[in-house]
C-alpha atoms as a PDB file:
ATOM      1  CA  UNK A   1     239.959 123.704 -86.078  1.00  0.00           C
ATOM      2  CA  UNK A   2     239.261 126.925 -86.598  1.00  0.00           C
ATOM      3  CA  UNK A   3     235.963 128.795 -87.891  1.00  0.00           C
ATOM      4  CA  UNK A   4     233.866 131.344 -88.047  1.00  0.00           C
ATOM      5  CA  UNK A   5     230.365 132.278 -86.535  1.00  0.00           C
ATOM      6  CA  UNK A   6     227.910 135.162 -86.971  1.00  0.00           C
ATOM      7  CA  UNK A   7     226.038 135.388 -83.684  1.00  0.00           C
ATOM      8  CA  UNK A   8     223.857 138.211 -82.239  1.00  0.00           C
ATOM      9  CA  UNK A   9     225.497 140.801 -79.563  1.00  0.00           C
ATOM     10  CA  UNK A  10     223.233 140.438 -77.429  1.00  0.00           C
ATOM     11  CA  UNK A  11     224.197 136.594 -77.099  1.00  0.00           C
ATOM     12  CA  UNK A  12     227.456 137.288 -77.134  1.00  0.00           C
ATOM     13  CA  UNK A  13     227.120 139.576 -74.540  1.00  0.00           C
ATOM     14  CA  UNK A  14     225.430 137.294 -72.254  1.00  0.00           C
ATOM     15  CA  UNK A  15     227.562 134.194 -73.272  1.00  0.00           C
ATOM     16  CA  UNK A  16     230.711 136.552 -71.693  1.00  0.00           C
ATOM     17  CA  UNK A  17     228.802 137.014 -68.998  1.00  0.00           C
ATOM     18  CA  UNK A  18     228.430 133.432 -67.932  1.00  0.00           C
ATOM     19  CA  UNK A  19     231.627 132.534 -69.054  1.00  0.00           C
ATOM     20  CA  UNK A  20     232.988 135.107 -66.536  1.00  0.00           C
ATOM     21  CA  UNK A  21     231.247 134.161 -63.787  1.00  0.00           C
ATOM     22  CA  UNK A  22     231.757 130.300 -64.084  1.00  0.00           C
ATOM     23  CA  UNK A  23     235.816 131.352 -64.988  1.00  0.00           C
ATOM     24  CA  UNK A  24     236.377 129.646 -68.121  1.00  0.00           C
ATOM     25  CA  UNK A  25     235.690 131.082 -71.795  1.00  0.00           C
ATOM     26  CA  UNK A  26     233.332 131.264 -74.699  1.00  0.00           C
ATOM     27  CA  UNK A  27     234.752 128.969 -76.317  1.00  0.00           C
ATOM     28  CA  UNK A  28     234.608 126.056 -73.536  1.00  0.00           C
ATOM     29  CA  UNK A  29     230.690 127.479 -73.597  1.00  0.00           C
ATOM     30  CA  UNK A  30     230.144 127.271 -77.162  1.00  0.00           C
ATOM     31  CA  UNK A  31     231.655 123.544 -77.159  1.00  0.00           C
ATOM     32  CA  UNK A  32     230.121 122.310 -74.921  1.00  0.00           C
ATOM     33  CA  UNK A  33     226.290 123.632 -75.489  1.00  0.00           C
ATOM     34  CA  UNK A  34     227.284 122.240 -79.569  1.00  0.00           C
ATOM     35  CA  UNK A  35     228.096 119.090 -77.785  1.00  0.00           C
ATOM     36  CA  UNK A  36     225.001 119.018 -75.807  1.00  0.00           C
ATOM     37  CA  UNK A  37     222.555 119.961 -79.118  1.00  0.00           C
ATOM     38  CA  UNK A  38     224.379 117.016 -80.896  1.00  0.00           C
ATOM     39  CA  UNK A  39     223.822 114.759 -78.408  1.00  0.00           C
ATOM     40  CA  UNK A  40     220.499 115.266 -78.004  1.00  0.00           C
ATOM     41  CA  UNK A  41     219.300 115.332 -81.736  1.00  0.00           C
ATOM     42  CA  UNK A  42     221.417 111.774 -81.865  1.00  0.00           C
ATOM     43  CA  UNK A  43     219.538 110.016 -78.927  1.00  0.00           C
ATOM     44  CA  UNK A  44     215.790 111.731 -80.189  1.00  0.00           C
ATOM     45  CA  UNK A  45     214.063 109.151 -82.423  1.00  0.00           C
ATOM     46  CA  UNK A  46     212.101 110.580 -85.329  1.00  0.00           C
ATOM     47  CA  UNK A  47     208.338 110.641 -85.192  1.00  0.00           C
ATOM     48  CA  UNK A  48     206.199 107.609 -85.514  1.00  0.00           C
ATOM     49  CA  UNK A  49     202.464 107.971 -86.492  1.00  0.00           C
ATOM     50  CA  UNK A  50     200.982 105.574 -84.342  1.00  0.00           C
ATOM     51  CA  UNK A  51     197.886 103.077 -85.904  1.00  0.00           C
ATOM     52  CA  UNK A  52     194.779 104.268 -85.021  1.00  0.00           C
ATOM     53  CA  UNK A  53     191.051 102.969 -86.438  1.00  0.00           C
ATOM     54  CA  UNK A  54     188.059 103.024 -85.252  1.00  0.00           C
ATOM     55  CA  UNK A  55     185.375  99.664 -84.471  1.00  0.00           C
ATOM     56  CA  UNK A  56     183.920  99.023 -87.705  1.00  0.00           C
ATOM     57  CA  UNK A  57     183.740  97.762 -90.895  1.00  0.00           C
ATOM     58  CA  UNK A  58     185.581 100.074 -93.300  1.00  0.00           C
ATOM     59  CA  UNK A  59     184.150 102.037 -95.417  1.00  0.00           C
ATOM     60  CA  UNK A  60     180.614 102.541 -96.006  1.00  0.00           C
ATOM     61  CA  UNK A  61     178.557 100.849 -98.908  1.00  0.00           C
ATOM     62  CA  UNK A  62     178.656 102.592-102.032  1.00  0.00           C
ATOM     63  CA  UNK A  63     181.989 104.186-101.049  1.00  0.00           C
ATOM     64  CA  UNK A  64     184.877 101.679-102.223  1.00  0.00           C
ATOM     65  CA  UNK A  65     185.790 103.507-105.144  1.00  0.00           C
ATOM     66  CA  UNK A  66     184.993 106.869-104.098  1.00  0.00           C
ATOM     67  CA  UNK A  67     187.628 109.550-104.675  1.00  0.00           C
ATOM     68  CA  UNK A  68     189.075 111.409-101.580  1.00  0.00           C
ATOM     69  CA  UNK A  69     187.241 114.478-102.614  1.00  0.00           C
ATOM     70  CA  UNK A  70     183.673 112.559-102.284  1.00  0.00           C
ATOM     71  CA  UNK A  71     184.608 110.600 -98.922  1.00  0.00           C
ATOM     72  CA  UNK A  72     185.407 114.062 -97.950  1.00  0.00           C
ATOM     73  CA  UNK A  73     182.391 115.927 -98.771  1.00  0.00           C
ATOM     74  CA  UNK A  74     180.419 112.962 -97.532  1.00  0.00           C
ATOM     75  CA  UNK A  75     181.924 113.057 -94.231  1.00  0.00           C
ATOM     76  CA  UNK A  76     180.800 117.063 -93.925  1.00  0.00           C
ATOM     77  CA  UNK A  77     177.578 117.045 -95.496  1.00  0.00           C
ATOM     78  CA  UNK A  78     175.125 118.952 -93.180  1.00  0.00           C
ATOM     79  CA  UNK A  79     178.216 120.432 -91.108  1.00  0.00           C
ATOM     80  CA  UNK A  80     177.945 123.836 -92.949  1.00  0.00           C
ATOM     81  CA  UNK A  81     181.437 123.255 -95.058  1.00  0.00           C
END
C-alpha cells in the first residue's frame, strides 16, 4: 500500500544516511522501526495504581461526612497553605 508522510529533513536526511550505510532503503527503515513501535505499545500493559493505605483506622472522628474541601484544609492546617 501506498501513502504518504510529512517528516522533517533533517530526519530524512539522517534516515538516508543509515539506510546507505547498512545498504538497504528508507523504506525497509521506516517498516521496520513502525514494526518495532507497534510491537512495543502491544506488549506494554497500561498503568495500574497500586493499593496503598496507611495503619489505621480511617478517617478521623468528626470527619465521616466531611467534604473533600474540609479533609483537605484539615490535613494543611498550620502548614502555611
Amino acid at each position: 500500500m501506498k501513502t504518504t508522510v510529512e517528516i522533517p529533513d533533517s530526519l530524512l536526511r539522517d534516515a538516508r544516511s543509515v539506510a546507505a550505510r547498512e545498504r538497504t532503503t528508507v523504506r525497509a527503515l521506516i517498516e521496520e522501526g513502525l514494526r518495532r513501535v507497534t510491537a512495543e505499545r502491544k506488549t506494554a500493559r497500561p498503568f495500574k495504581l497500586r493499593k496503598v493505605s496507611f495503619g489505621g483506622k480511617g478517617l478521623q472522628q468528626g470527619m465521616g461526612g466531611a467534604s473533600w474541601q474540609q479533609i483537605r484544609d484539615a490535613a494543611y492546617e498550620g502548614r502555611g497553605a
